[in-house]
Protein backbone atom coordinates (compact mmCIF):
# COMPACT_ATOMS: atom_id res chain seq x y z
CA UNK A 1 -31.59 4.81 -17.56
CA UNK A 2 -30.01 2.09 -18.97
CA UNK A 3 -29.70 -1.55 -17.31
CA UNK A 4 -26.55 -1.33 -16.27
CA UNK A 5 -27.30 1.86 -14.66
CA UNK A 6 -30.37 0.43 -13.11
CA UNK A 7 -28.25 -2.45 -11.87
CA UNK A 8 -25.84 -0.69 -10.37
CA UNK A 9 -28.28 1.44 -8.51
CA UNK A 10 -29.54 -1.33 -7.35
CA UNK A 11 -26.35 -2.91 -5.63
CA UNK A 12 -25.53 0.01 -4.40
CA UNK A 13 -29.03 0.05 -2.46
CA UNK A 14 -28.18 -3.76 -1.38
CA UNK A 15 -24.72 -2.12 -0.34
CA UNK A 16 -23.19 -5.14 -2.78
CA UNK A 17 -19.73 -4.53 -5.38
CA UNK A 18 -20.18 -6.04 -8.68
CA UNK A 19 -19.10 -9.01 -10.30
CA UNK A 20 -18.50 -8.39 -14.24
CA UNK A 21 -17.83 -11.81 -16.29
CA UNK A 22 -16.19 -11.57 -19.63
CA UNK A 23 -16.44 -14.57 -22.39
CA UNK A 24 -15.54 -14.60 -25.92
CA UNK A 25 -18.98 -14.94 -28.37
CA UNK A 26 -18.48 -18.03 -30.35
CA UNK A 27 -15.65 -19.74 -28.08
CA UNK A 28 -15.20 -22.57 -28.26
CA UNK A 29 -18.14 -22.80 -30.38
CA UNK A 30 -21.31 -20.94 -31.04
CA UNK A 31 -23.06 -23.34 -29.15
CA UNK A 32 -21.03 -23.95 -25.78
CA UNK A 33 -21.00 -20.22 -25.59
CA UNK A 34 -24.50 -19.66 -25.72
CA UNK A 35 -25.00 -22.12 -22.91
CA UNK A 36 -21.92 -20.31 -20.95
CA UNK A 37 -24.02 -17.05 -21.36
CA UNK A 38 -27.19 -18.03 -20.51
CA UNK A 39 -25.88 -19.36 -17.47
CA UNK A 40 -23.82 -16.29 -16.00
CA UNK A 41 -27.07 -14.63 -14.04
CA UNK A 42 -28.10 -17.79 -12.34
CA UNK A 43 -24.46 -18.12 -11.46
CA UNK A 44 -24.39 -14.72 -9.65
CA UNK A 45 -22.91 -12.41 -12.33
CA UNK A 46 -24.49 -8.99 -12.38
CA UNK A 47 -23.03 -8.01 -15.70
CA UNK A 48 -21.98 -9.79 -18.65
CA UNK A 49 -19.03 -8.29 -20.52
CA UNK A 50 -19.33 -10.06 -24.02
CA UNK A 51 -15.70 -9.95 -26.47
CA UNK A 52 -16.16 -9.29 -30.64
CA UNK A 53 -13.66 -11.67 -31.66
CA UNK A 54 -11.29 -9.67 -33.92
CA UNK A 55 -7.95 -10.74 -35.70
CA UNK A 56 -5.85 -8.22 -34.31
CA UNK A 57 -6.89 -7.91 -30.39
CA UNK A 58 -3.82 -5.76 -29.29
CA UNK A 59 -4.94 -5.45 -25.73
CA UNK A 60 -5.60 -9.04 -25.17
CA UNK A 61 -3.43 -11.25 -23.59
CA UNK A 62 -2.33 -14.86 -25.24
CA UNK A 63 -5.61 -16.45 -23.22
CA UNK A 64 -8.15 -13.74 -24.73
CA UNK A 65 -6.42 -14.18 -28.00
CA UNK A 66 -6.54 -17.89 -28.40
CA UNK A 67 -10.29 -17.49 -27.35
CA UNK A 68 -10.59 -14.99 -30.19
CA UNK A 69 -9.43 -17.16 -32.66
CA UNK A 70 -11.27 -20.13 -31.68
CA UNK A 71 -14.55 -18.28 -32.32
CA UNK A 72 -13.04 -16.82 -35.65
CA UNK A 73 -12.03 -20.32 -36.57
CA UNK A 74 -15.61 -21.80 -35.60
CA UNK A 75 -17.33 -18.59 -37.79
CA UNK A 76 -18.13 -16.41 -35.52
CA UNK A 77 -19.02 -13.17 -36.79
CA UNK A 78 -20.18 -9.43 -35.41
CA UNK A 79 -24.09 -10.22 -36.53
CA UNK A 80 -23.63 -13.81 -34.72
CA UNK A 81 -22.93 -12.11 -31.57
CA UNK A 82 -25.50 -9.89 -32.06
CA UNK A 83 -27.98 -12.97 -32.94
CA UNK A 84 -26.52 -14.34 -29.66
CA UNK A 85 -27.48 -11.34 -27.70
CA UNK A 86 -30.89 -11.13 -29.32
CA UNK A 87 -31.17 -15.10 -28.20
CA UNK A 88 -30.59 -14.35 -24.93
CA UNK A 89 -32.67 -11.52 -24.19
CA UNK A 90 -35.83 -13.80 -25.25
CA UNK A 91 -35.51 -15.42 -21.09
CA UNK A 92 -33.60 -12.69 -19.58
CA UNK A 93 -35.00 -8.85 -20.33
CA UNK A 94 -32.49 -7.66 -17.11
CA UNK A 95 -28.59 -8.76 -17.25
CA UNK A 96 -26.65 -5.82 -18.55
CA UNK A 97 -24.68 -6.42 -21.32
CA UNK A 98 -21.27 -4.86 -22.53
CA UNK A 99 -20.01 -5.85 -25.96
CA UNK A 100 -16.06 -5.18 -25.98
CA UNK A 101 -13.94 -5.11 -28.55
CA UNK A 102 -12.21 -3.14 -31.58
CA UNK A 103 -13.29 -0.56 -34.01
CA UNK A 104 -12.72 -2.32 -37.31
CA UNK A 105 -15.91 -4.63 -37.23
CA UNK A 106 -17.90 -1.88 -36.31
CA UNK A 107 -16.54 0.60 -38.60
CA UNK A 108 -16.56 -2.09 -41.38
CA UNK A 109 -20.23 -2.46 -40.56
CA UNK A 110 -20.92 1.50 -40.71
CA UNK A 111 -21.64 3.48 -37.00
CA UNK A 112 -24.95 3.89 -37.72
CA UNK A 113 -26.11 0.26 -38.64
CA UNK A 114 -24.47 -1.07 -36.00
CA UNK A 115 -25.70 1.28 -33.28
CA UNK A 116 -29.19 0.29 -34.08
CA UNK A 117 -28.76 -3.38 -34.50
CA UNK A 118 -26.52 -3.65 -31.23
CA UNK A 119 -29.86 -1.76 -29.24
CA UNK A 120 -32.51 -3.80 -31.01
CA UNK A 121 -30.42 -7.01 -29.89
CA UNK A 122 -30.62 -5.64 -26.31
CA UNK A 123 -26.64 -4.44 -26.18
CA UNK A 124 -26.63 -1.50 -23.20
CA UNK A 125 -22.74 -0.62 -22.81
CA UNK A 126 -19.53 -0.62 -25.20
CA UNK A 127 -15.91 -0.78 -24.65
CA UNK A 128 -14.06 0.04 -27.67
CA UNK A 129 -10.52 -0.37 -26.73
CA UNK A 130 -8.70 1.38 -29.43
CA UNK A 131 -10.98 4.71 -29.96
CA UNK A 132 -9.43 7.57 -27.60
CA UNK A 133 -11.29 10.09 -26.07
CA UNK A 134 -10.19 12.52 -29.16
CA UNK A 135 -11.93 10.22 -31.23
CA UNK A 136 -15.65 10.50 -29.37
CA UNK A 137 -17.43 11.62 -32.21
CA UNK A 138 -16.50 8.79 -34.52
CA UNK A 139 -18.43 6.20 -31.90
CA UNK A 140 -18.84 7.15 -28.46
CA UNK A 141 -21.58 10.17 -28.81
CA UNK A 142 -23.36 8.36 -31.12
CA UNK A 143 -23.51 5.25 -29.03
CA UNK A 144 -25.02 7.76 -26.08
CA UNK A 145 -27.41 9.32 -28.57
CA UNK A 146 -28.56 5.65 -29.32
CA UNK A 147 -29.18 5.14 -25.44
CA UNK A 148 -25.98 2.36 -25.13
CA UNK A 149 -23.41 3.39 -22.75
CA UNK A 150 -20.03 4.03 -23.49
CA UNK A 151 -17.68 3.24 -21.03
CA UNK A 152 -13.83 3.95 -20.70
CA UNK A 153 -10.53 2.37 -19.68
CA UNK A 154 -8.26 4.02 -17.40
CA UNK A 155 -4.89 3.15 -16.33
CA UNK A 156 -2.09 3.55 -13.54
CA UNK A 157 -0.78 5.50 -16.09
CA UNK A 158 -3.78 7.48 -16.80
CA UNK A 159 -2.41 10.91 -14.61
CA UNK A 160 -4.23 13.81 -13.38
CA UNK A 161 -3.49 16.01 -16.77
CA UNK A 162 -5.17 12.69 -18.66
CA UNK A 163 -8.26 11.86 -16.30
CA UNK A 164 -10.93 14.26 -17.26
CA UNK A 165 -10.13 13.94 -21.10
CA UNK A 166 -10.69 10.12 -19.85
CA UNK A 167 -14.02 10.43 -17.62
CA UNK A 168 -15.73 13.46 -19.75
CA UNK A 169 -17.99 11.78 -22.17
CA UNK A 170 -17.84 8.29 -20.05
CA UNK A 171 -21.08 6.38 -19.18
CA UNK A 172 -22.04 3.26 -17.28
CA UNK A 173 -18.91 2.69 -15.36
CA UNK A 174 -15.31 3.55 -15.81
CA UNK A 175 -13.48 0.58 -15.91
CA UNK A 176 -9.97 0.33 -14.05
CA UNK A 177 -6.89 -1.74 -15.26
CA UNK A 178 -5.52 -2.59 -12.66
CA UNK A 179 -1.75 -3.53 -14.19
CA UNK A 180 -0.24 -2.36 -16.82
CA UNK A 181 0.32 -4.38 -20.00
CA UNK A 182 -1.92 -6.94 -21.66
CA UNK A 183 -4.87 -9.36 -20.25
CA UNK A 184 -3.79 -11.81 -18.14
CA UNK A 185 -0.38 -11.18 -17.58
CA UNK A 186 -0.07 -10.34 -14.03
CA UNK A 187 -1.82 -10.31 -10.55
CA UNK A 188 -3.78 -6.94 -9.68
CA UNK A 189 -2.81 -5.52 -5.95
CA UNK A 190 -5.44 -4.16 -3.77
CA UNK A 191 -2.93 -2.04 -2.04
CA UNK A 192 -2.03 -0.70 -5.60
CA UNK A 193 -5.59 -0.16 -6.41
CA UNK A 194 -7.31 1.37 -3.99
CA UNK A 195 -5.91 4.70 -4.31
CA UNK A 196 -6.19 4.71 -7.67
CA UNK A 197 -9.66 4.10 -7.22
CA UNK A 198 -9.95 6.70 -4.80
CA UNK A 199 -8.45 8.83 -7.24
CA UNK A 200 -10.79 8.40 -10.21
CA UNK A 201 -13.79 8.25 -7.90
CA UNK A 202 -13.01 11.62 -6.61
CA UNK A 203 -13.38 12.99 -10.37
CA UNK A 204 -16.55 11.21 -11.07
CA UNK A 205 -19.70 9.57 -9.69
CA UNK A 206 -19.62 6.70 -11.78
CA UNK A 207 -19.42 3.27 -10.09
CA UNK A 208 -15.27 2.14 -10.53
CA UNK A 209 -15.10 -1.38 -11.55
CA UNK A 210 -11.39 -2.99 -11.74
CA UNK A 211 -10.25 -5.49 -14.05
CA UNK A 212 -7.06 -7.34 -15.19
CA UNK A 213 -5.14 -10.06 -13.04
CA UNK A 214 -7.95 -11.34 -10.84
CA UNK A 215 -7.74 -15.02 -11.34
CA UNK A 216 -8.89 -16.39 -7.76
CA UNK A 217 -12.45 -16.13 -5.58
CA UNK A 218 -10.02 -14.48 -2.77
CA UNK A 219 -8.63 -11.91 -5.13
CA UNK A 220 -12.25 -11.21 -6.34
CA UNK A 221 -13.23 -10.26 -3.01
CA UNK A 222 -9.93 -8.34 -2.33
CA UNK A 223 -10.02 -6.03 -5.22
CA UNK A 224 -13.51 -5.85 -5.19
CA UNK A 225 -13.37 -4.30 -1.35
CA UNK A 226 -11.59 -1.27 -2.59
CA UNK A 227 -13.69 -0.50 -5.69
CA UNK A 228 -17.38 -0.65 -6.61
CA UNK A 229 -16.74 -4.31 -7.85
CA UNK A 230 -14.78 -6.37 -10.38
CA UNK A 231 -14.26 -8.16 -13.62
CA UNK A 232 -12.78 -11.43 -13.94
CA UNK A 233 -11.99 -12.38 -17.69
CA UNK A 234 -9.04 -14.46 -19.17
CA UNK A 235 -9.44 -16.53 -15.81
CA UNK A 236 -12.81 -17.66 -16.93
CA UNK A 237 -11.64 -17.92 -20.89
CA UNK A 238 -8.78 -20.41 -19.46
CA UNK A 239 -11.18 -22.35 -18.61
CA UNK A 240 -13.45 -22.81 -21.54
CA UNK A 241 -10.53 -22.78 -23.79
CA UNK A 242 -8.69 -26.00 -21.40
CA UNK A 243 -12.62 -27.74 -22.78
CA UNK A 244 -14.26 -27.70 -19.71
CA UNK A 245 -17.87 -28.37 -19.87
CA UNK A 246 -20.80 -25.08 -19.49
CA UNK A 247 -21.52 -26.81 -15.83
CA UNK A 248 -17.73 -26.56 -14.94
CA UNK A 249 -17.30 -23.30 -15.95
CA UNK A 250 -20.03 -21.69 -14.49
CA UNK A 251 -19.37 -23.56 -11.48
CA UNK A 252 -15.78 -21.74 -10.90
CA UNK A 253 -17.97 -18.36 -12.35
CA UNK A 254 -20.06 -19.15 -9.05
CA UNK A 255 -17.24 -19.25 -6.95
CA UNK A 256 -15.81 -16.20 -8.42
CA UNK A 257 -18.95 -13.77 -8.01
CA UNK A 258 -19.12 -14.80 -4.26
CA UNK A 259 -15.84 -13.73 -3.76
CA UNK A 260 -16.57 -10.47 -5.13
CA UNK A 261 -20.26 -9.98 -3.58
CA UNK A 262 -18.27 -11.46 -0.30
CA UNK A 263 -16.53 -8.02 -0.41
């Protein structure tokens, strides 16, 4: 069992949703984001979704993007964010952590190496944006082998034909985007989303967690009420990126993960 399946159990036990936080390692600069981390647990997030800052994030929104290039610009590299993760597990053994991102850095580092440093650093989950299900045996059974979950995207265009190709080597959670299009470009619906929801949850036991377009604590606790929680990302990343101090941003993180537990 990994953490974030032993944290899920656990909310599900304290009849709770989920609050997933995602920041960019390295943005604005290695050191304001290691405090930003550090502080996510204390400031009621359950998991902490952690970007790889690539050149060429072609999911990402402008927000996630800028944030990407910040940490590029300030040197931010795949074995920083490792280091970071590795830094952070020496005061907290229990926060799951999800490393998301794109292929190329890990490929460039080789499967193998990267699948043991990520588990040594205390990494427990993956989402690798641009591998497809056909592509599982370049990352994604490897990354169960190593014990780190591997958990999928799907989409409102994902259809039945699509969704067990989707859900049948997934791990962790399955992770619902809510809109479709990049990060950040448009508010999710909870009257869209809940049968979707319904839909993928009738194909799997996995805990749903839906993310893209919640910006507010009110829409956290919206969305969150028809799924097994939430993520809130370029929301958060606005923040940092507009120079807002660790204190302020973890203070609007607060308010965000008790809108979601509120749920």
């Amino acid at each position: 069992m990994t953490r974030i399946d032993a944290k899920f159990a656990a909310l599900k036990t304290e009849g709770k949703k989920a609050f997933v936080a995602y920041i960019m390692a390295g943005d604005p600069d290695p050191e304001t984001s290691a405090q930003v981390m550090a502080g996510l647990p204390a400031a009621g997030v359950d998991v902490i979704e952690l970007g790889m800052p690539f050149t060429d994030p072609m999911a990402d929104g402008s927000t996630i993007q800028l944030a990407g290039q910040r940490a590029l610009d300030g040197g931010q590299t795949l074995q920083k964010t490792l280091d970071m993760v590795t830094e952070f597990r020496k005061t907290d053994d229990v926060t799951p952590i999800v490393m998301m991102g794109y292929y190329n850095p890990i490929y460039s580092r080789g499967v193998e190496r990267f699948l043991a440093d990520a588990k040594a650093a205390g990494i427990d989950g993956l989402i690798v944006v641009d591998l497809p299900p056909e592509e599982d045996d370049e990352l994604c059974l490897p990354a169960q082998r190593a014990g780190i979950n591997f958990i999928r995207l799907a989409t409102p265009t994902t259809d039945a034909k699509r969704l067990p190709t989707v859900l049948q080597n997934t791990s962790g959670f399955v992770y619902y985007v809510s809109v479709t299009g990049i990060t950040g470009a448009q508010a999710a619906q909870a009257v869209d989303v809940g049968p979707e929801v319904a839909r993928i949850k009738a194909a799997t036991d996995l805990p749903v967690i839906v993310g893209f377009g919640i910006t507010t604590p009110e829409a956290a606790k919206t969305i969150a009420s028809v799924a097994d929680g939430c993520v809130v990302g370029s929301a958060i990343v606005k923040e940092i990126g507009a120079g807002k101090t660790p204190a302020e941003v973890l203070a609007q993180v607060a308010a965000l993960a008790a809108g979601a537990h509120s749920a």
